[in-house]
C-alpha atoms as a PDB file:
ATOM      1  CA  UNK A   1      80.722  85.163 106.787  1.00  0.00           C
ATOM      2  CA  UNK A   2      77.908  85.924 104.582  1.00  0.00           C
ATOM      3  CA  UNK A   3      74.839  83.942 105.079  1.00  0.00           C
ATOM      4  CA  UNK A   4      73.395  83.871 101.068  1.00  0.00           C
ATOM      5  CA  UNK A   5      76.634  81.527 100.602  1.00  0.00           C
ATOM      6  CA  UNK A   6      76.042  78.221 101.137  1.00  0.00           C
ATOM      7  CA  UNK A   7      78.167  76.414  99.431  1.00  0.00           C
ATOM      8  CA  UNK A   8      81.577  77.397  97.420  1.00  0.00           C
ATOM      9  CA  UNK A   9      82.409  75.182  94.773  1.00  0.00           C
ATOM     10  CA  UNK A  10      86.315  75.182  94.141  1.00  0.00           C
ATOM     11  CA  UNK A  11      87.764  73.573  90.914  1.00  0.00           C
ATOM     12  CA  UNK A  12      91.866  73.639  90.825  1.00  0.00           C
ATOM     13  CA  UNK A  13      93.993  72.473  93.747  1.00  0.00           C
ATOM     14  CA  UNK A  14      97.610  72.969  92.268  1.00  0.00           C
ATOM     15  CA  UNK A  15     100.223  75.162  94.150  1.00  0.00           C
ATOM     16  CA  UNK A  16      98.143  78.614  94.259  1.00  0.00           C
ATOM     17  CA  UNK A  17      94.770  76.358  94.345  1.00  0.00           C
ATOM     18  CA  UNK A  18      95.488  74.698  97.412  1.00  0.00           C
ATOM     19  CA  UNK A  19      96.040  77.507 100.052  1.00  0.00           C
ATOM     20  CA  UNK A  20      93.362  79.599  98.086  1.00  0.00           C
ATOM     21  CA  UNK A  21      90.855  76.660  99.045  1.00  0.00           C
ATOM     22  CA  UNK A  22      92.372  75.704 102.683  1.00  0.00           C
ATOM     23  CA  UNK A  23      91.469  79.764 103.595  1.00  0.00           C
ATOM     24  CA  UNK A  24      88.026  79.220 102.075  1.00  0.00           C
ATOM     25  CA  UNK A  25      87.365  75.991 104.363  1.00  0.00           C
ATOM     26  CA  UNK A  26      89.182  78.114 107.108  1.00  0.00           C
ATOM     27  CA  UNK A  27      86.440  80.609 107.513  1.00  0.00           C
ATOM     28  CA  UNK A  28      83.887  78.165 107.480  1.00  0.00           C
ATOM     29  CA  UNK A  29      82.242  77.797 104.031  1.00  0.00           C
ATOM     30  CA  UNK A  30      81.304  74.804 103.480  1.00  0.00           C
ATOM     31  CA  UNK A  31      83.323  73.568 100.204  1.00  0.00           C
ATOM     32  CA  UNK A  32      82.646  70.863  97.259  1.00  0.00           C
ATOM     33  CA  UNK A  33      86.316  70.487  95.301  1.00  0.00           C
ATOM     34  CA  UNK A  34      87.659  69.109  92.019  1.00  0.00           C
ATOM     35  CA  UNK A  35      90.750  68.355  90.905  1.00  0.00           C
ATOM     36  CA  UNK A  36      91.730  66.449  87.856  1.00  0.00           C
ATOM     37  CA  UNK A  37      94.243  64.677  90.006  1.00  0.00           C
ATOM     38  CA  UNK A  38      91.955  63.114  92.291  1.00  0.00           C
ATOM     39  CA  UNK A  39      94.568  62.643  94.718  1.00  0.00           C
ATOM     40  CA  UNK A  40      94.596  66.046  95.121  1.00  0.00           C
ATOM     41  CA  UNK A  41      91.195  66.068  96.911  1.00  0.00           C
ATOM     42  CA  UNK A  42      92.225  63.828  99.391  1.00  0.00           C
ATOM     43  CA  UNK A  43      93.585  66.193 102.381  1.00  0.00           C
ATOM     44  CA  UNK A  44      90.386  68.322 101.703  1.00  0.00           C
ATOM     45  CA  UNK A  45      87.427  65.535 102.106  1.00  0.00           C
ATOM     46  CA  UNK A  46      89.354  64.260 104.959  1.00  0.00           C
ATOM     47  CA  UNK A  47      88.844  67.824 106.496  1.00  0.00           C
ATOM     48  CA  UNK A  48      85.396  68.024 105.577  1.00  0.00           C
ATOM     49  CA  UNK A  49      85.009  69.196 102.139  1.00  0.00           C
ATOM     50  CA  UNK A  50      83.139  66.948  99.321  1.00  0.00           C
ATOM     51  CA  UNK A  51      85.199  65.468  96.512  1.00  0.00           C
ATOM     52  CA  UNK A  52      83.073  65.966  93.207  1.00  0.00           C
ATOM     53  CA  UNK A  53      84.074  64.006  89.895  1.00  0.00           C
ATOM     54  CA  UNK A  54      83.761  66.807  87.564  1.00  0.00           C
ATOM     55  CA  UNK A  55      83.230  70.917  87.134  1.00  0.00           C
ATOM     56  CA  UNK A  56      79.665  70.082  86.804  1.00  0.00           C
ATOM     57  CA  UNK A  57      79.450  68.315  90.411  1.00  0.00           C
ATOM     58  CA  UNK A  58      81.620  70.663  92.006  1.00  0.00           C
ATOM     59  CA  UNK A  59      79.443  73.720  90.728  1.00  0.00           C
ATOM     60  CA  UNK A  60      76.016  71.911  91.920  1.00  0.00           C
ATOM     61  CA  UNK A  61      74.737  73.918  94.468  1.00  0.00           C
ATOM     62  CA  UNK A  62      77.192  76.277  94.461  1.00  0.00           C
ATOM     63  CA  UNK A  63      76.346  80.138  94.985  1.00  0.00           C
ATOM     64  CA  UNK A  64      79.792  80.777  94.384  1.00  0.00           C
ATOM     65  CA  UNK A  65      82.186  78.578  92.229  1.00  0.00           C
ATOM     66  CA  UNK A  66      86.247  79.406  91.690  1.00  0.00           C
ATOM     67  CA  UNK A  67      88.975  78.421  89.293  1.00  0.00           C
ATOM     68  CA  UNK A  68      91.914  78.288  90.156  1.00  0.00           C
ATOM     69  CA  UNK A  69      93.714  76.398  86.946  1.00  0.00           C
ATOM     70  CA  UNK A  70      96.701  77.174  84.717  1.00  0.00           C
ATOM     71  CA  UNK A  71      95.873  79.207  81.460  1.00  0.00           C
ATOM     72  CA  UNK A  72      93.001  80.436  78.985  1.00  0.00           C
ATOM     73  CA  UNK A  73      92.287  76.677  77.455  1.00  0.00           C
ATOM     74  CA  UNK A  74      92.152  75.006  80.799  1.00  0.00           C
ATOM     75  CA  UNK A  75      89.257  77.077  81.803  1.00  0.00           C
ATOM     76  CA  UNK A  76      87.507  77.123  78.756  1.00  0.00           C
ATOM     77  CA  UNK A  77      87.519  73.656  79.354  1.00  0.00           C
ATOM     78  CA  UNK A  78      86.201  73.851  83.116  1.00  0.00           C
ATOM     79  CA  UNK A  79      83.576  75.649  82.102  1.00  0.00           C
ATOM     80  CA  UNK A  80      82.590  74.544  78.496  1.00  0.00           C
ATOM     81  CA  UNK A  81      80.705  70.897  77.837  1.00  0.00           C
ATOM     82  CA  UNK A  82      79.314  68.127  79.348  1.00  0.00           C
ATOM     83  CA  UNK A  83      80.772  68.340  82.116  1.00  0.00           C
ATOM     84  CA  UNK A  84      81.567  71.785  82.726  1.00  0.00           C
ATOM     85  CA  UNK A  85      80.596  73.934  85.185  1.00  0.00           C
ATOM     86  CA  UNK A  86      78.018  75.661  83.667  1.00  0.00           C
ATOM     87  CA  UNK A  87      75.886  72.103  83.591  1.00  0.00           C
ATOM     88  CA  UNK A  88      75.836  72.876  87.246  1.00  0.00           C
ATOM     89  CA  UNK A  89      75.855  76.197  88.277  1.00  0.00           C
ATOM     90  CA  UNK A  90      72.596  77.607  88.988  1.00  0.00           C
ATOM     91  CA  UNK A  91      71.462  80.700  87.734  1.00  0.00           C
ATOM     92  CA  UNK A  92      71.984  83.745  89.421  1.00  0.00           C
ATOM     93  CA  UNK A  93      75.688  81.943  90.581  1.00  0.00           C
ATOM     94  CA  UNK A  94      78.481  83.424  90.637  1.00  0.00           C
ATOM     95  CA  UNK A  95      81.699  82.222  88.940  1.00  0.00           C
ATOM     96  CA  UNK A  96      85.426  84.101  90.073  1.00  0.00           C
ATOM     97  CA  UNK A  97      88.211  83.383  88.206  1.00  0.00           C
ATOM     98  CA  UNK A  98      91.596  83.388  90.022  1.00  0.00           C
ATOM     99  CA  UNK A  99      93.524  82.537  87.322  1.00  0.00           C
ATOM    100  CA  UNK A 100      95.621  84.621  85.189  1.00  0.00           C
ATOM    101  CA  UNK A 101      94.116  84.986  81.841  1.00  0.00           C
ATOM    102  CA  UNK A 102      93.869  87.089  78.620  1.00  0.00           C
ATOM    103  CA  UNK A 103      91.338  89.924  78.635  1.00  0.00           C
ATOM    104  CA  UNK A 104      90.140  88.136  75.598  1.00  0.00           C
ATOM    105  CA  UNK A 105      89.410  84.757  77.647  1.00  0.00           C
ATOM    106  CA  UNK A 106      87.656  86.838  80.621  1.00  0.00           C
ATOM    107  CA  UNK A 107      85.240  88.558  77.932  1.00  0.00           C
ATOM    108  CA  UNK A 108      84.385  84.817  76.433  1.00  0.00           C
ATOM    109  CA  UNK A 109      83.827  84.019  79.638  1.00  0.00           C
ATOM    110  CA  UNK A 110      81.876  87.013  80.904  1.00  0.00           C
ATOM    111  CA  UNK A 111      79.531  85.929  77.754  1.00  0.00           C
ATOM    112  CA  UNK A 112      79.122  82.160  78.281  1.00  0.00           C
ATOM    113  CA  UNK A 113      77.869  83.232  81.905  1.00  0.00           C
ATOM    114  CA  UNK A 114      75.322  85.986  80.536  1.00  0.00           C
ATOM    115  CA  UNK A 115      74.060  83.684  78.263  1.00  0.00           C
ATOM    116  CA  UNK A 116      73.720  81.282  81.246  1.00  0.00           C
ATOM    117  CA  UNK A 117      72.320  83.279  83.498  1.00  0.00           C
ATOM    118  CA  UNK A 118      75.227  83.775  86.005  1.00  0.00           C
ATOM    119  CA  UNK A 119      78.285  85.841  86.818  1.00  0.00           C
ATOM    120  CA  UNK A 120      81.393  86.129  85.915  1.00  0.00           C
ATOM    121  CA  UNK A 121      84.028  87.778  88.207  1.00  0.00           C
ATOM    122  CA  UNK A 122      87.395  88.325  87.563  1.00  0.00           C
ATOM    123  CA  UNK A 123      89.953  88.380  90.144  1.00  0.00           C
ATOM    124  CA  UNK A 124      93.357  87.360  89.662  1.00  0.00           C
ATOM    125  CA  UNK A 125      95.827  87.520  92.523  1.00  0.00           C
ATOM    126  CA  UNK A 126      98.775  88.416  93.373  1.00  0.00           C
ATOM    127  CA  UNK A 127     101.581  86.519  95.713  1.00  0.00           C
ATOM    128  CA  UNK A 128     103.351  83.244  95.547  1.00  0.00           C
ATOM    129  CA  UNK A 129     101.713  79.953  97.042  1.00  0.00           C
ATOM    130  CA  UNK A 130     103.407  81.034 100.946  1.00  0.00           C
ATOM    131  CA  UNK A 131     100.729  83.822 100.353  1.00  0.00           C
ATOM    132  CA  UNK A 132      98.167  82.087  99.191  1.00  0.00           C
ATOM    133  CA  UNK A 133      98.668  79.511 102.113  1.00  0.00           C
ATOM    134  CA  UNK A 134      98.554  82.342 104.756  1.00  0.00           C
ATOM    135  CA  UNK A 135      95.419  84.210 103.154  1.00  0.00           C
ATOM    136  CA  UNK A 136      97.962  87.134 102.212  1.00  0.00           C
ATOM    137  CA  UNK A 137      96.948  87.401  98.878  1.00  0.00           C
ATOM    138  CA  UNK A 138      95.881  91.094  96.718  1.00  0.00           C
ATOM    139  CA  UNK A 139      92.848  89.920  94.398  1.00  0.00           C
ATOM    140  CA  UNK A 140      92.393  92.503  91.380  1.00  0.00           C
ATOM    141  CA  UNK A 141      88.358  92.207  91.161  1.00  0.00           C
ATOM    142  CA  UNK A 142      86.621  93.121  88.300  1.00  0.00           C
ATOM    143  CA  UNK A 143      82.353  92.775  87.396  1.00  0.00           C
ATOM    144  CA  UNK A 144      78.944  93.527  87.856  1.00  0.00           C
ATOM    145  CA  UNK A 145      79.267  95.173  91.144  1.00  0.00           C
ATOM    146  CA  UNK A 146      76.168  93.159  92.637  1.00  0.00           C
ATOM    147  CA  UNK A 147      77.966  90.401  91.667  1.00  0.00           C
ATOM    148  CA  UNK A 148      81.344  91.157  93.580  1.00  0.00           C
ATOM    149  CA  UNK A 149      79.164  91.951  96.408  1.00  0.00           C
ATOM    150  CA  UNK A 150      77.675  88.411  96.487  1.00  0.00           C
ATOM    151  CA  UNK A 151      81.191  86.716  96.350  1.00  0.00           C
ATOM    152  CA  UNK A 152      82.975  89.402  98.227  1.00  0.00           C
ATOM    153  CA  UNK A 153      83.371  87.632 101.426  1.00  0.00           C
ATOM    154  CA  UNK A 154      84.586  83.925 100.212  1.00  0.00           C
ATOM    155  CA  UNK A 155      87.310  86.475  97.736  1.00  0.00           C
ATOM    156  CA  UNK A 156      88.518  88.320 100.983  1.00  0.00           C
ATOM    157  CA  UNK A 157      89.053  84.801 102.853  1.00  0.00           C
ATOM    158  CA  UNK A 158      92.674  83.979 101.391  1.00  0.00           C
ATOM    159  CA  UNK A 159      93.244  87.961 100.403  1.00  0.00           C
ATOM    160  CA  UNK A 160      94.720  90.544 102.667  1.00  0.00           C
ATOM    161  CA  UNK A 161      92.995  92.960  99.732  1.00  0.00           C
ATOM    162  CA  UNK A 162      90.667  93.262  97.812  1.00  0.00           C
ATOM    163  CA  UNK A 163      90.843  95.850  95.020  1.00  0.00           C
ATOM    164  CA  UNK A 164      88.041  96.576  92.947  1.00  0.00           C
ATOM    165  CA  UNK A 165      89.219  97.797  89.142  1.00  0.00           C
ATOM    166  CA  UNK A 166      85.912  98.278  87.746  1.00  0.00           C
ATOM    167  CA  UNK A 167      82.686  96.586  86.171  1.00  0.00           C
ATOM    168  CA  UNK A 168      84.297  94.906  83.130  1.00  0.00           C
ATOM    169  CA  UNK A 169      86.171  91.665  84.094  1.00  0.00           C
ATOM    170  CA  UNK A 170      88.830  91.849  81.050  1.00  0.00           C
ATOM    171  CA  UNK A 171      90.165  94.967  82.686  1.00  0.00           C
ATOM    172  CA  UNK A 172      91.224  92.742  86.405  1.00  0.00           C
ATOM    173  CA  UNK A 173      93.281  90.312  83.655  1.00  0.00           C
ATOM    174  CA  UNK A 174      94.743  93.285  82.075  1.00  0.00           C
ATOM    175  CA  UNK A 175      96.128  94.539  85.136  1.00  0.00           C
ATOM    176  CA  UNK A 176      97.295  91.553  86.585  1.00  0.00           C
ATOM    177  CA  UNK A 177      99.442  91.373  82.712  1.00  0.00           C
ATOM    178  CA  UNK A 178     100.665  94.718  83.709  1.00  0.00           C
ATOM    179  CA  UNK A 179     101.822  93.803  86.918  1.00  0.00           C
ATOM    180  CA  UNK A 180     104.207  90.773  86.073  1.00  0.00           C
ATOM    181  CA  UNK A 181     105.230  92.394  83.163  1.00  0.00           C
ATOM    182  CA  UNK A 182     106.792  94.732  85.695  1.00  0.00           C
ATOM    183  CA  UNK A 183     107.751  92.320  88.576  1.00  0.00           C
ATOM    184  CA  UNK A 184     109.399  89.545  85.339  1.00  0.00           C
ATOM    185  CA  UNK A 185     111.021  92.668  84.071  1.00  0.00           C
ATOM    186  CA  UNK A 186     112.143  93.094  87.586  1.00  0.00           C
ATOM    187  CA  UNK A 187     113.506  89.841  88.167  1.00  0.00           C
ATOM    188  CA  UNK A 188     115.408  89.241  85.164  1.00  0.00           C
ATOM    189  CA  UNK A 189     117.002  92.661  86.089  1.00  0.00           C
ATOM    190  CA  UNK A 190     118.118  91.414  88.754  1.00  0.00           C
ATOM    191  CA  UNK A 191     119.951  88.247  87.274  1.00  0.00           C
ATOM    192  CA  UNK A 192     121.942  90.086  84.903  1.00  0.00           C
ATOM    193  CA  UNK A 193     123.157  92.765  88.633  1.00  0.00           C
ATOM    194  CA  UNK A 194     124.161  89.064  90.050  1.00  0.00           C
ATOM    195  CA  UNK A 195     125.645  87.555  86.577  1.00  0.00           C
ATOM    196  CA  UNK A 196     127.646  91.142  86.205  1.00  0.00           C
ATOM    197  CA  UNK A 197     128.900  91.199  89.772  1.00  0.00           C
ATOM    198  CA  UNK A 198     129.917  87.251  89.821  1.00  0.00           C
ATOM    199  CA  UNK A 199     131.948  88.260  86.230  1.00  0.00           C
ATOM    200  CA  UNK A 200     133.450  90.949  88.238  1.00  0.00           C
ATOM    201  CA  UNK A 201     134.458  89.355  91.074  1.00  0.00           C
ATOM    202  CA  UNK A 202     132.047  90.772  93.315  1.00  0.00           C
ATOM    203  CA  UNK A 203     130.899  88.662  96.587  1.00  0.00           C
ATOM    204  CA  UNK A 204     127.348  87.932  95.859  1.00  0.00           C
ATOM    205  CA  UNK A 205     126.077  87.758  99.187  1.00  0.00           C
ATOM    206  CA  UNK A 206     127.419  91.625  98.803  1.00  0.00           C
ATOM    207  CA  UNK A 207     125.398  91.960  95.713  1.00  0.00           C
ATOM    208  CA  UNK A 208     121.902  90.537  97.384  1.00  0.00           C
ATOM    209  CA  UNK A 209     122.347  93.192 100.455  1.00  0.00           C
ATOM    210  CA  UNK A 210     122.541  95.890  97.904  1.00  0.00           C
ATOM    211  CA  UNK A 211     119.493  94.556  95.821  1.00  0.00           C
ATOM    212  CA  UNK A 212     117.998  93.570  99.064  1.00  0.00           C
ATOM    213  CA  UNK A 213     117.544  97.392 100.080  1.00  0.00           C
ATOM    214  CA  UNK A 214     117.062  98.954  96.637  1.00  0.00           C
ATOM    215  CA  UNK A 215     114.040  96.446  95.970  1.00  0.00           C
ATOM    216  CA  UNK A 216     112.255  96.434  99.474  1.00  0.00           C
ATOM    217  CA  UNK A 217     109.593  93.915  98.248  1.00  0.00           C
ATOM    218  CA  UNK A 218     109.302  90.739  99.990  1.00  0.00           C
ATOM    219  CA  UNK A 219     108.988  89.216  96.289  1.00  0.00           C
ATOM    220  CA  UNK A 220     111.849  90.406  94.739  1.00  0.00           C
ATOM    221  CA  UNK A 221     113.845  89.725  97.815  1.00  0.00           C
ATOM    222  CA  UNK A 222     112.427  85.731  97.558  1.00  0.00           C
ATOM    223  CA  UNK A 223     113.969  85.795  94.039  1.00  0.00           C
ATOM    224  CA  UNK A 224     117.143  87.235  94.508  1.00  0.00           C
ATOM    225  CA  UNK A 225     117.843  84.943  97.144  1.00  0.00           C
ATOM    226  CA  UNK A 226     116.974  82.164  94.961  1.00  0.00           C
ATOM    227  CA  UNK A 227     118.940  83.544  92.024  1.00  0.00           C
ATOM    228  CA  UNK A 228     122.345  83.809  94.881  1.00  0.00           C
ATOM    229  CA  UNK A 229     122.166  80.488  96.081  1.00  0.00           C
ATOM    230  CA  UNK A 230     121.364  79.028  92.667  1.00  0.00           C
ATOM    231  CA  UNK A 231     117.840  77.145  94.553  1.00  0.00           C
ATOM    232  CA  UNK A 232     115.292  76.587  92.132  1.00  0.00           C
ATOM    233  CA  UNK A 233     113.312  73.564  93.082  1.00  0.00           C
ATOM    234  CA  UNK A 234     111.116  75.208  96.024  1.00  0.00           C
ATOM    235  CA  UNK A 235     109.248  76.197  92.967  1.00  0.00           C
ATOM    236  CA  UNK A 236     106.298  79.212  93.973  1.00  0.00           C
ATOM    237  CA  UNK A 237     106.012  79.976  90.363  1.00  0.00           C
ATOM    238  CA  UNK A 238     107.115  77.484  87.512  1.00  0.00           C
ATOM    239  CA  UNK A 239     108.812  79.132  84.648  1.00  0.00           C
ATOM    240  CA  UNK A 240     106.490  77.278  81.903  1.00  0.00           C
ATOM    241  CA  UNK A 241     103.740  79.472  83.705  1.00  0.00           C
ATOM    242  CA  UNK A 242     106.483  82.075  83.491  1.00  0.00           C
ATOM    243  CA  UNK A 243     106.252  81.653  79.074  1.00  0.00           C
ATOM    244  CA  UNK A 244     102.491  81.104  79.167  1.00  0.00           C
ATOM    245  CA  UNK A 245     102.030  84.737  81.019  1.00  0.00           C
ATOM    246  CA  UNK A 246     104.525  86.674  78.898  1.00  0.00           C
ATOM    247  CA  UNK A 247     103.183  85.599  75.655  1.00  0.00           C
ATOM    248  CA  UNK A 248      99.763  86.422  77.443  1.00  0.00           C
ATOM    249  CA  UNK A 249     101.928  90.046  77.898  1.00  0.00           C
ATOM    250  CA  UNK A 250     102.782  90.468  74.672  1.00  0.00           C
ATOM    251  CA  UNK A 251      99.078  89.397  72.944  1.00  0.00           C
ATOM    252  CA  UNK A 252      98.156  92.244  75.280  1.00  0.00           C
ATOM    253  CA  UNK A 253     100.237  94.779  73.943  1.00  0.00           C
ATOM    254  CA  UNK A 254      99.868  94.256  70.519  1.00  0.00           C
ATOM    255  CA  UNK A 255      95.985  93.793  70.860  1.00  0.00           C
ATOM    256  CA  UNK A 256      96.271  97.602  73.315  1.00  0.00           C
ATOM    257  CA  UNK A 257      98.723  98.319  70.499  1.00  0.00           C
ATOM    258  CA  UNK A 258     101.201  99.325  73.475  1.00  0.00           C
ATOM    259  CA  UNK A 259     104.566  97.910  72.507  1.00  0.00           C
ATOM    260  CA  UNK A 260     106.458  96.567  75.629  1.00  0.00           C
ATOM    261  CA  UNK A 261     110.084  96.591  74.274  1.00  0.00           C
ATOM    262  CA  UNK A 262     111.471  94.418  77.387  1.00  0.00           C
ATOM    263  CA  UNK A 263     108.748  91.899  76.959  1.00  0.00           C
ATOM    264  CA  UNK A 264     110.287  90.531  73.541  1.00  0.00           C
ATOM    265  CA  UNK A 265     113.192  89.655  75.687  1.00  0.00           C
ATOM    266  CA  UNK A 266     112.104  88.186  78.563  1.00  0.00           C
ATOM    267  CA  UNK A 267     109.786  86.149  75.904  1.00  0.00           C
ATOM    268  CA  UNK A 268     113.203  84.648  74.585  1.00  0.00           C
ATOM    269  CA  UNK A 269     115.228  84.483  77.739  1.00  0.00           C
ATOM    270  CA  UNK A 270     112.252  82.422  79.379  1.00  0.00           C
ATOM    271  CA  UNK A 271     111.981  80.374  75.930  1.00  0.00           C
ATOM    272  CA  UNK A 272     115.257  79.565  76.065  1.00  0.00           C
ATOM    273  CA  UNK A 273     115.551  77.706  79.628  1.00  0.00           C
ATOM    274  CA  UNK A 274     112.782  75.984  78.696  1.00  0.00           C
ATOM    275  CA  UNK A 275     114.090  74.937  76.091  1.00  0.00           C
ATOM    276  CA  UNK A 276     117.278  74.121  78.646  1.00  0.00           C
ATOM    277  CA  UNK A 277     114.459  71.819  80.009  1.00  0.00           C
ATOM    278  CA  UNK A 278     114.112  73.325  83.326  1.00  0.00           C
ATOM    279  CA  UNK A 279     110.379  74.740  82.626  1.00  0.00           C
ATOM    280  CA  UNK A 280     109.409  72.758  86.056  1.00  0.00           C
ATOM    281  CA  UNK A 281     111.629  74.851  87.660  1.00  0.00           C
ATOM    282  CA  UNK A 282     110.995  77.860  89.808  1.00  0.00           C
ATOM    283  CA  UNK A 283     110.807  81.239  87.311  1.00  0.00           C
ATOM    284  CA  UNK A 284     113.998  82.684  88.504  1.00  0.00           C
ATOM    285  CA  UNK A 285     115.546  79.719  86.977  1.00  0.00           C
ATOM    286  CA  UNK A 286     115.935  82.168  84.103  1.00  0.00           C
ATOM    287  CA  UNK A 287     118.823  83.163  85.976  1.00  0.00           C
ATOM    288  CA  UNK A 288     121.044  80.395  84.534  1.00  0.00           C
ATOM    289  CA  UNK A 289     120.297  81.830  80.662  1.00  0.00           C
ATOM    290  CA  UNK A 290     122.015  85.229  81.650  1.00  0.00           C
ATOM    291  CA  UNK A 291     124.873  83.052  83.523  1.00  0.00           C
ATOM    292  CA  UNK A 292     125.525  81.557  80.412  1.00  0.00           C
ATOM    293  CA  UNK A 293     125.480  84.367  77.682  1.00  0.00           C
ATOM    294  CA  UNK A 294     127.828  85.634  80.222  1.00  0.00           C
ATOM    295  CA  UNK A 295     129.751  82.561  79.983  1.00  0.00           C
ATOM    296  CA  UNK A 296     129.358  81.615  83.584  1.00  0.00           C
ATOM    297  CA  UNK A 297     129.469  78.358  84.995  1.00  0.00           C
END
């Protein structure tokens, strides 16, 4: 563990926020958290961490502060105002962002914290909340290099990598769009294989074994299970966070002016079973939209 970090400051303890933090207090930082659910803080003073009652306390004395939160507004707001972080990070601090954003949100970011005085890194992850629980996640980083040296070991405490993408934080955000464009594109490939074999009579146990060994990641074999045995409620990934990152996806391509046929699609499959009402479910609930304009039931 470095010595320059004193204290991590960790704002965010949902489903990917929790195990993210638990790996941080695992390797022995000590840790200041916030959650707007103060409940949510509980498990983690009563192990040692301090509660703080805002982004502001929770970034006091903080070398190195994370977000882990749900979309673009949420940490504009963490950061922004009163009671936002940057009341209480120090200069020369350095902020990472774990959650998936636009590029355009990282650059706003990358500003507020120039104009501060501090850092903004970028590092979105990759894996569901089992990962993130086991310190098994891949962190795309992106900054000022000094910057991602100074947070670099409290980053590789809940990742199994750490993959530098460059010195401009919009380009980590990018990426991460990229990649669950393709793993989203993935998965709702393989709900219409299991709607198509259950309309043509096909076991689909027998259909899973076949997906099982054509897509080899331990991902994609999660959601195919899910998708066989119809289980949606051991939620990793909520589909609502499903809509918010594919309309992230397609901002992305028509700002990179890149279209991304597919992503029109999944944009209304996903739309659709939320508007079905199961947006708390797990993202391969989208499953159940191809089931029906099959005519499944």
């Amino acid at each position: 563990m470095s010595e320059a970090i004193g204290r991590v400051g960790f704002i965010g303890l949902g489903r990917m926020g929790a195990g993210i933090a638990h790996n941080i207090m695992r390797a022995g930082f000590a840790l200041t958290v916030y959650n707007r659910t103060a409940a949510k803080m509980q498990p983690f003073v009563d192990a040692g961490a301090q509660g703080a009652t805002s982004p502001a306390t929770a970034a006091a004395g903080a070398d190195v502060v994370i977000t882990s939160l749900i979309d673009d507004q949420s940490v504009l707001d963490a950061v922004e105002g009163e009671n936002g972080l940057l009341r209480g990070l120090r200069r020369g601090a350095v902020h990472v962002g774990a959650t998936t954003v636009s590029a355009r949100c990282a650059r706003a970011l990358a500003a507020l914290h120039a104009a501060h005085g501090s850092a903004y890194v970028a590092a979105p992850v990759l894996g569901r909340p089992d990962a993130a629980e086991a310190g098994q996640l891949v962190s795309l980083v992106a900054g000022d290099g000094e910057a991602i040296a100074r947070c670099q070991a409290v980053v590789a405490a809940y990742s199994r990598a750490v993959l530098p993408v460059g010195t401009t934080p919009a380009l980590a955000n990018s990426l991460k769009l990229a990649v669950n464009y393709a793993l989203f594109a993935a998965v709702d490939l393989i709900g219409q294989v299991f709607a198509f074999g259950e309309k043509s009579g096909i076991d689909p146990q027998h259909v899973d074994l076949v997906l099982q060994t054509l897509f080899g990641h331990p991902g994609l074999q999660g959601y195919a299970a899910r998708m066989r045995e119809r289980r949606y409620d051991d939620v990793g990934f909520d589909l609502l966070g499903g809509l918010k990152d594919v309309q992230l996806i397609l901002d992305a391509s028509t700002e990179a002016r890149a279209p991304l046929p597919f992503a029109s699609i999944l944009h209304d499959r996903v739309l659709t079973a939320v508007a079905h009402e199961l947006g708390a479910k797990d993202v391969s609930v989208a499953y159940e939209i191809t089931r029906m304009a099959a005519g499944l039931k």
